[in-house]
PDB file of N, CA and C in Angstrom:
ATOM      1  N   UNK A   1     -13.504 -23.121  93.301  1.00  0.00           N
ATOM      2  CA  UNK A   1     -12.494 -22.375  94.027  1.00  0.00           C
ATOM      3  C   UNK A   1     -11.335 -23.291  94.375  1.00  0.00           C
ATOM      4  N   UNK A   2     -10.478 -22.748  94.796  1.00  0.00           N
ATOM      5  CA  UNK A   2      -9.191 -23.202  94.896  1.00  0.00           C
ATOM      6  C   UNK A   2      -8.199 -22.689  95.871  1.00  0.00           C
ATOM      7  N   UNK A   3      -7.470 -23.521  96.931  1.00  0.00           N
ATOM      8  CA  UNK A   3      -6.979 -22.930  98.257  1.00  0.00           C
ATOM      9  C   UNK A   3      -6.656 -24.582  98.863  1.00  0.00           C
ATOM     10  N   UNK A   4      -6.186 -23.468  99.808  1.00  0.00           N
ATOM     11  CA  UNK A   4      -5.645 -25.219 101.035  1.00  0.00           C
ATOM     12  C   UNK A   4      -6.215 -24.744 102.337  1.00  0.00           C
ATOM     13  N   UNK A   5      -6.476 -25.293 103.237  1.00  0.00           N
ATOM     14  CA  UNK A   5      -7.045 -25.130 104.473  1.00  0.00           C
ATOM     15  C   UNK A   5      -5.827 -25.568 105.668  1.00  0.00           C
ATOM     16  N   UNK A   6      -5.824 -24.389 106.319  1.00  0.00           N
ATOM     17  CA  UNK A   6      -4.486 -24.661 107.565  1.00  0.00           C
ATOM     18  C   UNK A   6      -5.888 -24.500 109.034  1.00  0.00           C
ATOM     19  N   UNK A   7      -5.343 -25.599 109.832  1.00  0.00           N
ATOM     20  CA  UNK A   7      -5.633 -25.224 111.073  1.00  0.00           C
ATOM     21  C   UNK A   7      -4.262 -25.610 112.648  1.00  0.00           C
ATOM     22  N   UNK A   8      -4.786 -24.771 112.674  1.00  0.00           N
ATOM     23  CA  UNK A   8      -3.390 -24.573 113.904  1.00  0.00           C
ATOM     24  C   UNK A   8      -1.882 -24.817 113.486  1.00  0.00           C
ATOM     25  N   UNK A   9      -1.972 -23.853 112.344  1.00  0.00           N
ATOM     26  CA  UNK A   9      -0.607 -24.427 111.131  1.00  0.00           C
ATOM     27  C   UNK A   9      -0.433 -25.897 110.521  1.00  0.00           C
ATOM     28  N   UNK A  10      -1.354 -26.416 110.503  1.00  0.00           N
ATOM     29  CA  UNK A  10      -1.561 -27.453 109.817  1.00  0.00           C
ATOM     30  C   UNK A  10      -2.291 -27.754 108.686  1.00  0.00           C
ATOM     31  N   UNK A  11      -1.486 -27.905 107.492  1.00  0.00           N
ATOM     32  CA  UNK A  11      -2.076 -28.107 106.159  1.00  0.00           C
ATOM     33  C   UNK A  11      -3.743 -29.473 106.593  1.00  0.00           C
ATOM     34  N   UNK A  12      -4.911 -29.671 106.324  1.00  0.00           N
ATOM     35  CA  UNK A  12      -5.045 -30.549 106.982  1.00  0.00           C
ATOM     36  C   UNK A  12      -5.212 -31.478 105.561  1.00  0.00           C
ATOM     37  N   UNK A  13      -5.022 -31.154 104.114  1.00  0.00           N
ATOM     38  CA  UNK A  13      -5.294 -32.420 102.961  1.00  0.00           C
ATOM     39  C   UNK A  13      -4.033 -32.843 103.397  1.00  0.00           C
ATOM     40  N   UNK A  14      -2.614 -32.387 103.941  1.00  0.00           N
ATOM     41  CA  UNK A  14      -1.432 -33.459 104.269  1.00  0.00           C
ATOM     42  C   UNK A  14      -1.784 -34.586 105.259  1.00  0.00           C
ATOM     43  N   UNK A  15      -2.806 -34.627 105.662  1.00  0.00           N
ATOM     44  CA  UNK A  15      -2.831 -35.726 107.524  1.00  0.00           C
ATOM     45  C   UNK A  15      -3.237 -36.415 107.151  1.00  0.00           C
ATOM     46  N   UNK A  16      -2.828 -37.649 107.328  1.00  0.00           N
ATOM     47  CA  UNK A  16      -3.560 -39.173 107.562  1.00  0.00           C
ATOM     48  C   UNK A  16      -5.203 -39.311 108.596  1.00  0.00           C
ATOM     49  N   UNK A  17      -5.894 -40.278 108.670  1.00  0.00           N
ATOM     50  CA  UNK A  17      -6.646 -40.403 109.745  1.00  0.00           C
ATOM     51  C   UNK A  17      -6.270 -40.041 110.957  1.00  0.00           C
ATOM     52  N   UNK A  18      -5.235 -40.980 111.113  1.00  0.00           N
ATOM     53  CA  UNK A  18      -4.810 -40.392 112.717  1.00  0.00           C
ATOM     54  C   UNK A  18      -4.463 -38.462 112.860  1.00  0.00           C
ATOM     55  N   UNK A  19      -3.863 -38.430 112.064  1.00  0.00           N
ATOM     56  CA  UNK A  19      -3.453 -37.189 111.982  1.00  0.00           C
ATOM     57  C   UNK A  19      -4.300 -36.329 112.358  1.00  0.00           C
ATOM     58  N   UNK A  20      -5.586 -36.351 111.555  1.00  0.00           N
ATOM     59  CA  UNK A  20      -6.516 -35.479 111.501  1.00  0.00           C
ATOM     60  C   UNK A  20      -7.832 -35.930 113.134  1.00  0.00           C
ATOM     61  N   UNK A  21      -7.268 -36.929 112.904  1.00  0.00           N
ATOM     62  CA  UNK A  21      -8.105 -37.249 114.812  1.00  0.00           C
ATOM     63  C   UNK A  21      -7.304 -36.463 115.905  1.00  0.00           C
ATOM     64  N   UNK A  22      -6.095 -37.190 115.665  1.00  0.00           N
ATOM     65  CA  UNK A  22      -5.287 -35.636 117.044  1.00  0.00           C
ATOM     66  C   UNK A  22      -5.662 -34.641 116.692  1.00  0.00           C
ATOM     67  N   UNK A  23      -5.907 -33.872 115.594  1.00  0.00           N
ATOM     68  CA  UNK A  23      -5.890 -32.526 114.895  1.00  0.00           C
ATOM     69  C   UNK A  23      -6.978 -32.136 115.582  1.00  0.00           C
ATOM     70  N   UNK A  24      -8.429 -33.218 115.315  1.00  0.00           N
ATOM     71  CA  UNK A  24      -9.681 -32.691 116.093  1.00  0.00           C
ATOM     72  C   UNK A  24      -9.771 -32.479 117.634  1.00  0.00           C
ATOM     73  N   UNK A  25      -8.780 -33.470 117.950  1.00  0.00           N
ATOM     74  CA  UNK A  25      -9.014 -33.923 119.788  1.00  0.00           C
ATOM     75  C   UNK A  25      -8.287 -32.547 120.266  1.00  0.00           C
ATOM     76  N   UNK A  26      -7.310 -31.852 119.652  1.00  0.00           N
ATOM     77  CA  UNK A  26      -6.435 -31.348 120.381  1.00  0.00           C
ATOM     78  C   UNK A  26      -7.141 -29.640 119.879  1.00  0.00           C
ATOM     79  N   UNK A  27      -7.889 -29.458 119.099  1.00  0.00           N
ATOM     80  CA  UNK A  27      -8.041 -28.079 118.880  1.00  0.00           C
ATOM     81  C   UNK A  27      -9.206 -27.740 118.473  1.00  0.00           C
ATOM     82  N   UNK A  28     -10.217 -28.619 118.263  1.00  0.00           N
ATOM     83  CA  UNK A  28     -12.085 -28.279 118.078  1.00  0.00           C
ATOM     84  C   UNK A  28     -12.605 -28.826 119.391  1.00  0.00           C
ATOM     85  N   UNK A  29     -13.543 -27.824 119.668  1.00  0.00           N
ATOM     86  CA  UNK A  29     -14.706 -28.463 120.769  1.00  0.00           C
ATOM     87  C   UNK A  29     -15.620 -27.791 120.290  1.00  0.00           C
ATOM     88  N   UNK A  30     -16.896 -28.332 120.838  1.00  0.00           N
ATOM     89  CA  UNK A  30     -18.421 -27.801 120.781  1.00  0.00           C
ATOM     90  C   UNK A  30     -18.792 -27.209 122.022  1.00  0.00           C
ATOM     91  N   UNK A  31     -19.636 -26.033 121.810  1.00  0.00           N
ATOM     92  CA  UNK A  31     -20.091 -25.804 122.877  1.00  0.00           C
ATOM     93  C   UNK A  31     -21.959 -26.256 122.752  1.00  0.00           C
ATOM     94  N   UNK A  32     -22.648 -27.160 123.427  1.00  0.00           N
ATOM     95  CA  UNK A  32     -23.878 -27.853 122.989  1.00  0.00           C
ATOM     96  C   UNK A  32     -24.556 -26.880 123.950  1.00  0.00           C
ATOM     97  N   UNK A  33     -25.906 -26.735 123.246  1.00  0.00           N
ATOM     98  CA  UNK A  33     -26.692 -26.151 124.170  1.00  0.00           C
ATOM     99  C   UNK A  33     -27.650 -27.261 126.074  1.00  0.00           C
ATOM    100  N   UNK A  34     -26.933 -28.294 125.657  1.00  0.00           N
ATOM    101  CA  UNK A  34     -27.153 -28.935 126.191  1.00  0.00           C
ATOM    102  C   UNK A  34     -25.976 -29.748 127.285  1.00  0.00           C
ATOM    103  N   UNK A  35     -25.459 -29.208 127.996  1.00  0.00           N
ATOM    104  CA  UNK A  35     -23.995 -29.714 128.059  1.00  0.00           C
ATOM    105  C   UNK A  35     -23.812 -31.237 129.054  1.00  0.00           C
ATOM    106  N   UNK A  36     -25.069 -31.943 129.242  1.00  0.00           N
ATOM    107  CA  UNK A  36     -24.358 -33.626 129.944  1.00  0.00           C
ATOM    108  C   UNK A  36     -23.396 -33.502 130.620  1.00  0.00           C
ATOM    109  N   UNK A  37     -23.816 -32.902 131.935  1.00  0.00           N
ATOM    110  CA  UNK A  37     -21.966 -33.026 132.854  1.00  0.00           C
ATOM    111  C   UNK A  37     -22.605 -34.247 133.293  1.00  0.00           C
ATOM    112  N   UNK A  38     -21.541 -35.362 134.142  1.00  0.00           N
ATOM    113  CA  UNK A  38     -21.705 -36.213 134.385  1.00  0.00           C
ATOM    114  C   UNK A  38     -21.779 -35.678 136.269  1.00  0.00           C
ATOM    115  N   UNK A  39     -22.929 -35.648 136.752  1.00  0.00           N
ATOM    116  CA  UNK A  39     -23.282 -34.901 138.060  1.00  0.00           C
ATOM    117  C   UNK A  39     -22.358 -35.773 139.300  1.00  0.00           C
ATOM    118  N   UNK A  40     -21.907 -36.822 138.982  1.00  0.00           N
ATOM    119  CA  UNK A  40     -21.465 -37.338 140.200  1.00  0.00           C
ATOM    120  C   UNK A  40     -19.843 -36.706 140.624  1.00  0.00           C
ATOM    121  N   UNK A  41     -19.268 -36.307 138.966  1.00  0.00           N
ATOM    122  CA  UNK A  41     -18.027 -35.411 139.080  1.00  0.00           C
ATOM    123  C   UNK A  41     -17.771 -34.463 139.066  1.00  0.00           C
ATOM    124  N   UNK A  42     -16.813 -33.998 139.702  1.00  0.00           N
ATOM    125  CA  UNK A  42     -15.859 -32.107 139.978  1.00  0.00           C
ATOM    126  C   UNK A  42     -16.104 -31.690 138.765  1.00  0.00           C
ATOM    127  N   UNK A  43     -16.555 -30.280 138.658  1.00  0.00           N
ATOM    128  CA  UNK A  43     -15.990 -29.510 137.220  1.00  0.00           C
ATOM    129  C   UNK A  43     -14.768 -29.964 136.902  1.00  0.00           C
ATOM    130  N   UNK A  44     -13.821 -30.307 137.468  1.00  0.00           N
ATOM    131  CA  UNK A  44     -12.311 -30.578 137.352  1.00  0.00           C
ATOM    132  C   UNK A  44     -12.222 -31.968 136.004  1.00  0.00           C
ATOM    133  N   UNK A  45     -13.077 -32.797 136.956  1.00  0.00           N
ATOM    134  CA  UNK A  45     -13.360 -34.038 136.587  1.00  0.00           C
ATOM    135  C   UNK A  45     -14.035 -34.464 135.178  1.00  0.00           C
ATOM    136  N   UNK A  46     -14.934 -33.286 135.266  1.00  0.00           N
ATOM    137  CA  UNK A  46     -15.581 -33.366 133.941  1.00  0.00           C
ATOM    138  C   UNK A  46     -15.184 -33.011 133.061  1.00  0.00           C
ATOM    139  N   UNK A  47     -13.917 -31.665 133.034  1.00  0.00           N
ATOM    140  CA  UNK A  47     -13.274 -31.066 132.094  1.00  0.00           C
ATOM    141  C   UNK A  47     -11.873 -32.489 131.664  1.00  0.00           C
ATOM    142  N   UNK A  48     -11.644 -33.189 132.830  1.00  0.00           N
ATOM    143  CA  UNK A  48     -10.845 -34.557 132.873  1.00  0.00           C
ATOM    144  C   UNK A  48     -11.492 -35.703 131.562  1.00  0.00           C
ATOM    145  N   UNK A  49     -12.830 -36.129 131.680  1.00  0.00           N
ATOM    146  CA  UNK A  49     -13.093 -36.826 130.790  1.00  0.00           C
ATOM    147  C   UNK A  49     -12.764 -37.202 128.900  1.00  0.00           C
ATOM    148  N   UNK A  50     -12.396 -36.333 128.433  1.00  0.00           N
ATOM    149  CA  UNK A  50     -12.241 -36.557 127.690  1.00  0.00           C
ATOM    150  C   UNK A  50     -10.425 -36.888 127.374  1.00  0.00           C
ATOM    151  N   UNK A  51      -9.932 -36.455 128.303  1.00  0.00           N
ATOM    152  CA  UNK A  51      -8.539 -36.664 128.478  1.00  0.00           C
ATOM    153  C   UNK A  51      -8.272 -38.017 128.628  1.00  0.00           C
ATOM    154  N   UNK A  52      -9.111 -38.585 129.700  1.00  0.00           N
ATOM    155  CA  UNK A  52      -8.747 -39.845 129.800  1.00  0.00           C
ATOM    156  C   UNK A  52      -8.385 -40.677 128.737  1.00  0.00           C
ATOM    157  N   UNK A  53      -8.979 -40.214 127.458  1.00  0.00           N
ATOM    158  CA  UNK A  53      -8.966 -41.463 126.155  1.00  0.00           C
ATOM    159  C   UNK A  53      -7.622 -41.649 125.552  1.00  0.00           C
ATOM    160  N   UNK A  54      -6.788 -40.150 125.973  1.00  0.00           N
ATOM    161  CA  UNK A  54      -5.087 -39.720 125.631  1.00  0.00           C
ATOM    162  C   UNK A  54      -4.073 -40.536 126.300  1.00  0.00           C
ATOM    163  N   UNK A  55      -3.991 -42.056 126.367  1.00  0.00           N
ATOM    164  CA  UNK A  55      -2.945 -43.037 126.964  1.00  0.00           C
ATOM    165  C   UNK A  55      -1.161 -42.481 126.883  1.00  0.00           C
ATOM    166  N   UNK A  56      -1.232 -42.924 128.119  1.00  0.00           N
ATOM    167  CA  UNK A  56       0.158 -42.202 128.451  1.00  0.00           C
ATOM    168  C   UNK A  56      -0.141 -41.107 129.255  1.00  0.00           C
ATOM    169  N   UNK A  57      -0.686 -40.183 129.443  1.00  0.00           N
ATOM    170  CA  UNK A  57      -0.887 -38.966 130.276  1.00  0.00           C
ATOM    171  C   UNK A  57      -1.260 -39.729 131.757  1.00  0.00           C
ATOM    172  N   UNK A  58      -0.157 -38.390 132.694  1.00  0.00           N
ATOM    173  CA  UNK A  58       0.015 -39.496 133.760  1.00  0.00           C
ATOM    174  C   UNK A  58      -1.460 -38.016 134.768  1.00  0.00           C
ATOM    175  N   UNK A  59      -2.351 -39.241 135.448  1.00  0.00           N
ATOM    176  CA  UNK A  59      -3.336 -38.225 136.357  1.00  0.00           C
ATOM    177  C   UNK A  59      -2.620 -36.565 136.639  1.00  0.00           C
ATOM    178  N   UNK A  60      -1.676 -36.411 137.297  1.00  0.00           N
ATOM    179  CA  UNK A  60      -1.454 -35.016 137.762  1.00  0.00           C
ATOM    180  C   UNK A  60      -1.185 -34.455 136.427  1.00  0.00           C
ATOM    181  N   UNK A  61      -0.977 -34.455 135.631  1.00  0.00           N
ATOM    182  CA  UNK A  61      -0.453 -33.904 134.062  1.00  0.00           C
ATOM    183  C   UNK A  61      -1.996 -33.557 133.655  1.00  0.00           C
ATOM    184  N   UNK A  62      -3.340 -34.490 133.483  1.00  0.00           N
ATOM    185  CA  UNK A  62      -4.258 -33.962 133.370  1.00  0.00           C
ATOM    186  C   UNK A  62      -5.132 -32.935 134.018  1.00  0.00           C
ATOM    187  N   UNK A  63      -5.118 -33.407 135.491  1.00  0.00           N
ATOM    188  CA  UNK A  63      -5.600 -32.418 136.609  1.00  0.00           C
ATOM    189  C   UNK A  63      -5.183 -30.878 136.509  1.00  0.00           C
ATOM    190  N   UNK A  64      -3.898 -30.808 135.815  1.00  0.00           N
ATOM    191  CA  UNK A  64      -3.305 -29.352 136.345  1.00  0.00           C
ATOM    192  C   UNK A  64      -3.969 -28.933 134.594  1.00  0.00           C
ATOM    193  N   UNK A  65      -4.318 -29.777 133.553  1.00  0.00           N
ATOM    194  CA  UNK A  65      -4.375 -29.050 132.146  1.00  0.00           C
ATOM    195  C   UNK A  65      -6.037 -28.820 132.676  1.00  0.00           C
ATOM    196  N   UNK A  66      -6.725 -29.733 133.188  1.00  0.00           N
ATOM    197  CA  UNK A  66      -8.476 -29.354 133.274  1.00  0.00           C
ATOM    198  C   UNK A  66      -8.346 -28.376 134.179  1.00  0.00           C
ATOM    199  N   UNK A  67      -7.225 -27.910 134.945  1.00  0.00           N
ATOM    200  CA  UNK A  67      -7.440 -26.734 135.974  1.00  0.00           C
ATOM    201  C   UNK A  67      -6.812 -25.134 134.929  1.00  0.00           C
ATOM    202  N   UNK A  68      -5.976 -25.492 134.333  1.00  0.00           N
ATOM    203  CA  UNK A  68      -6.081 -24.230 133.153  1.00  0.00           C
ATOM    204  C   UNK A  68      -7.060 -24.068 132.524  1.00  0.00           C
ATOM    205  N   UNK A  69      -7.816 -24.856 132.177  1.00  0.00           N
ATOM    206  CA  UNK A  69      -9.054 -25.349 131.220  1.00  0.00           C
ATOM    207  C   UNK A  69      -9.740 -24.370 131.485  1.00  0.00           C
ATOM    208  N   UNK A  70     -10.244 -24.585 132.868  1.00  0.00           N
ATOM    209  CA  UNK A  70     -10.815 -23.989 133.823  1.00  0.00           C
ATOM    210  C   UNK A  70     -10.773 -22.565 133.887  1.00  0.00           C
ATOM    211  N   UNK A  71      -9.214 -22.286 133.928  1.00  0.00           N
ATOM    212  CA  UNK A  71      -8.979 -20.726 134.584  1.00  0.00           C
ATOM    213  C   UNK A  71      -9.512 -19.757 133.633  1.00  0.00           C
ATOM    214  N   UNK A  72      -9.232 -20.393 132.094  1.00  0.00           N
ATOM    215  CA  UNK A  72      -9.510 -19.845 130.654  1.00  0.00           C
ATOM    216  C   UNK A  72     -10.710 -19.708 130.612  1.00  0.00           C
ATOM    217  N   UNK A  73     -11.257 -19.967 131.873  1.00  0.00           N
ATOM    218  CA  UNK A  73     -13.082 -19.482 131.444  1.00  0.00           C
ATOM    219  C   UNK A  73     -13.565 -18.741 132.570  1.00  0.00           C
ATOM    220  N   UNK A  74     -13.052 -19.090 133.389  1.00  0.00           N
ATOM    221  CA  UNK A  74     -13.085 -18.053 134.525  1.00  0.00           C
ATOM    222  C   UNK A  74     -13.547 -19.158 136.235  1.00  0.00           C
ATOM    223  N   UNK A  75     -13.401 -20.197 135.397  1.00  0.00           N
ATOM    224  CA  UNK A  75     -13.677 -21.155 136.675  1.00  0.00           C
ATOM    225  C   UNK A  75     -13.371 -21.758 137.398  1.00  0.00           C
ATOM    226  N   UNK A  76     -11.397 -21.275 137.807  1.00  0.00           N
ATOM    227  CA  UNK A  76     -10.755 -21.903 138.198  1.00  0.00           C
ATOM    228  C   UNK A  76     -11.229 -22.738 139.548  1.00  0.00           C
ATOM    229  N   UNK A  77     -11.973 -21.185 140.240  1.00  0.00           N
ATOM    230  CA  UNK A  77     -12.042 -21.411 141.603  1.00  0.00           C
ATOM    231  C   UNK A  77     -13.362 -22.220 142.058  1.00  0.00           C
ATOM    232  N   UNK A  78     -14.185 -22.810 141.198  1.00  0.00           N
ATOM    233  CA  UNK A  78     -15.331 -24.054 140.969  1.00  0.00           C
ATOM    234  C   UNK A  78     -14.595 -25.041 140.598  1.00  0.00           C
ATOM    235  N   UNK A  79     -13.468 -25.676 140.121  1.00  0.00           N
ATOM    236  CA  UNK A  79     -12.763 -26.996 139.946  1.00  0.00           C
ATOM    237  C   UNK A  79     -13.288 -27.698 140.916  1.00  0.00           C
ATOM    238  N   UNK A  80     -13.393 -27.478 141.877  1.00  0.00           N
ATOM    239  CA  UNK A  80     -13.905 -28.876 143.221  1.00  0.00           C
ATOM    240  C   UNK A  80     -15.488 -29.256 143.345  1.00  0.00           C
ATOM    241  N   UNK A  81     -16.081 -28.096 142.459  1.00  0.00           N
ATOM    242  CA  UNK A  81     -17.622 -28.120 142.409  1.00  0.00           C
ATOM    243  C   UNK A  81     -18.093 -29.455 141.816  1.00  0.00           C
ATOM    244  N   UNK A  82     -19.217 -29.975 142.305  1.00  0.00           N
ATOM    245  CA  UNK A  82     -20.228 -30.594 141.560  1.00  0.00           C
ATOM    246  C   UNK A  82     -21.406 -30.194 140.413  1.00  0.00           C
ATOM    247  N   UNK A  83     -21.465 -30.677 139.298  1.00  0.00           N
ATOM    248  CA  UNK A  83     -21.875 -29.952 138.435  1.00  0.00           C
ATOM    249  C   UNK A  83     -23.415 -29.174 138.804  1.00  0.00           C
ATOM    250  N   UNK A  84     -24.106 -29.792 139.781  1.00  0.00           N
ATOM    251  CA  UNK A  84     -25.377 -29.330 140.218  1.00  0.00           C
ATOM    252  C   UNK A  84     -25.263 -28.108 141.327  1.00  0.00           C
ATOM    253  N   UNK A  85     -23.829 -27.673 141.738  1.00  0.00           N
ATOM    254  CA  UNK A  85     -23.528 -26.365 142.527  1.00  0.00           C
ATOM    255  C   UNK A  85     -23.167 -25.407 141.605  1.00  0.00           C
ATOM    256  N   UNK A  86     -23.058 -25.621 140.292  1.00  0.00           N
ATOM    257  CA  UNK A  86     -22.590 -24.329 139.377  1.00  0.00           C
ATOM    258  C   UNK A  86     -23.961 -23.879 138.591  1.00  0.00           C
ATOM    259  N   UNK A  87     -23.994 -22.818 138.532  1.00  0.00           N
ATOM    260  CA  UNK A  87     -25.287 -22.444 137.741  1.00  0.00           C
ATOM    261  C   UNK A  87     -24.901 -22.409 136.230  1.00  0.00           C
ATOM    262  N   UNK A  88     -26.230 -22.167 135.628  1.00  0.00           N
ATOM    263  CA  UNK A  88     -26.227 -22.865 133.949  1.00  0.00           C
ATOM    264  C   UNK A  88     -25.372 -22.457 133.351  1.00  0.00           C
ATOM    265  N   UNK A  89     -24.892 -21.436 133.030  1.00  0.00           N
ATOM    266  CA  UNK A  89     -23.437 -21.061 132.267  1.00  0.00           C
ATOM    267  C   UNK A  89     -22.130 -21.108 132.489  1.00  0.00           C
ATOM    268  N   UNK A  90     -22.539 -20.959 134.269  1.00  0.00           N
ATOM    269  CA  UNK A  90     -21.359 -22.057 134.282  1.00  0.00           C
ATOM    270  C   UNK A  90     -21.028 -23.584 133.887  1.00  0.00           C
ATOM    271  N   UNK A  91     -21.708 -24.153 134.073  1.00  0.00           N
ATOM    272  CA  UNK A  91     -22.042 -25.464 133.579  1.00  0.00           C
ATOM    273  C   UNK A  91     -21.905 -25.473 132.061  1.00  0.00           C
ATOM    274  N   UNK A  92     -22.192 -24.635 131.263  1.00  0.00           N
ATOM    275  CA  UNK A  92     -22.213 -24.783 129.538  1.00  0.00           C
ATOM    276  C   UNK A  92     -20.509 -24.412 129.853  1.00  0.00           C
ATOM    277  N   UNK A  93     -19.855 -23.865 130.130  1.00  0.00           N
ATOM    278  CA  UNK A  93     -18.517 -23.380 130.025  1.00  0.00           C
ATOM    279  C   UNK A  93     -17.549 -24.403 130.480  1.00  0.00           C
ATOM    280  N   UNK A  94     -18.216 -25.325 131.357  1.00  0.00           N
ATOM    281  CA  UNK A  94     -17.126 -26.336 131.254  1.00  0.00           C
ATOM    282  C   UNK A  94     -17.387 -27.561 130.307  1.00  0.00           C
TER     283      UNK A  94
END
């Protein structure tokens, strides 16, 4: 067969490595049946982690994107929670 593959309007045989690493960071996630929140942090915080690795993003720029993160699932109003106060689907959803 024969075709090109676009994701998020992006040809992806055009991208370099890097290319295709932003490509992943910025528009695939997993949802694991197992989800490892890190219990000592906010839902906020945890939806924060993976942001951190994005240099240059200044703290309030992340806080307010893990609090949309959030809203898009319905959890805005758990952002301050600890992951052991949200029950299990909530917890898989962040």
């Amino acid at each position: 067969t024969a075709g090109r593959v676009f994701v998020a309007g992006q040809e992806v045989a055009t991208l370099d490595d890097r290319g295709l690493t932003r490509l992943r960071r910025r528009t695939l996630g997993f949802v694991f049946q197992f989800h490892h929140l890190l219990p000592a942090l906010t839902a906020e915080e945890n939806v924060m982690v993976p942001l951190w690795a994005e240099r240059g993003r200044a703290d309030e720029e992340m806080r307010r994107h893990a609090r949309e993160l959030l809203g898009e699932v319905g959890l805005a109003e758990r952002a301050g929670s600890k992951s052991g106060e949200l029950s299990g689907g909530q917890q898989q959803r962040v």
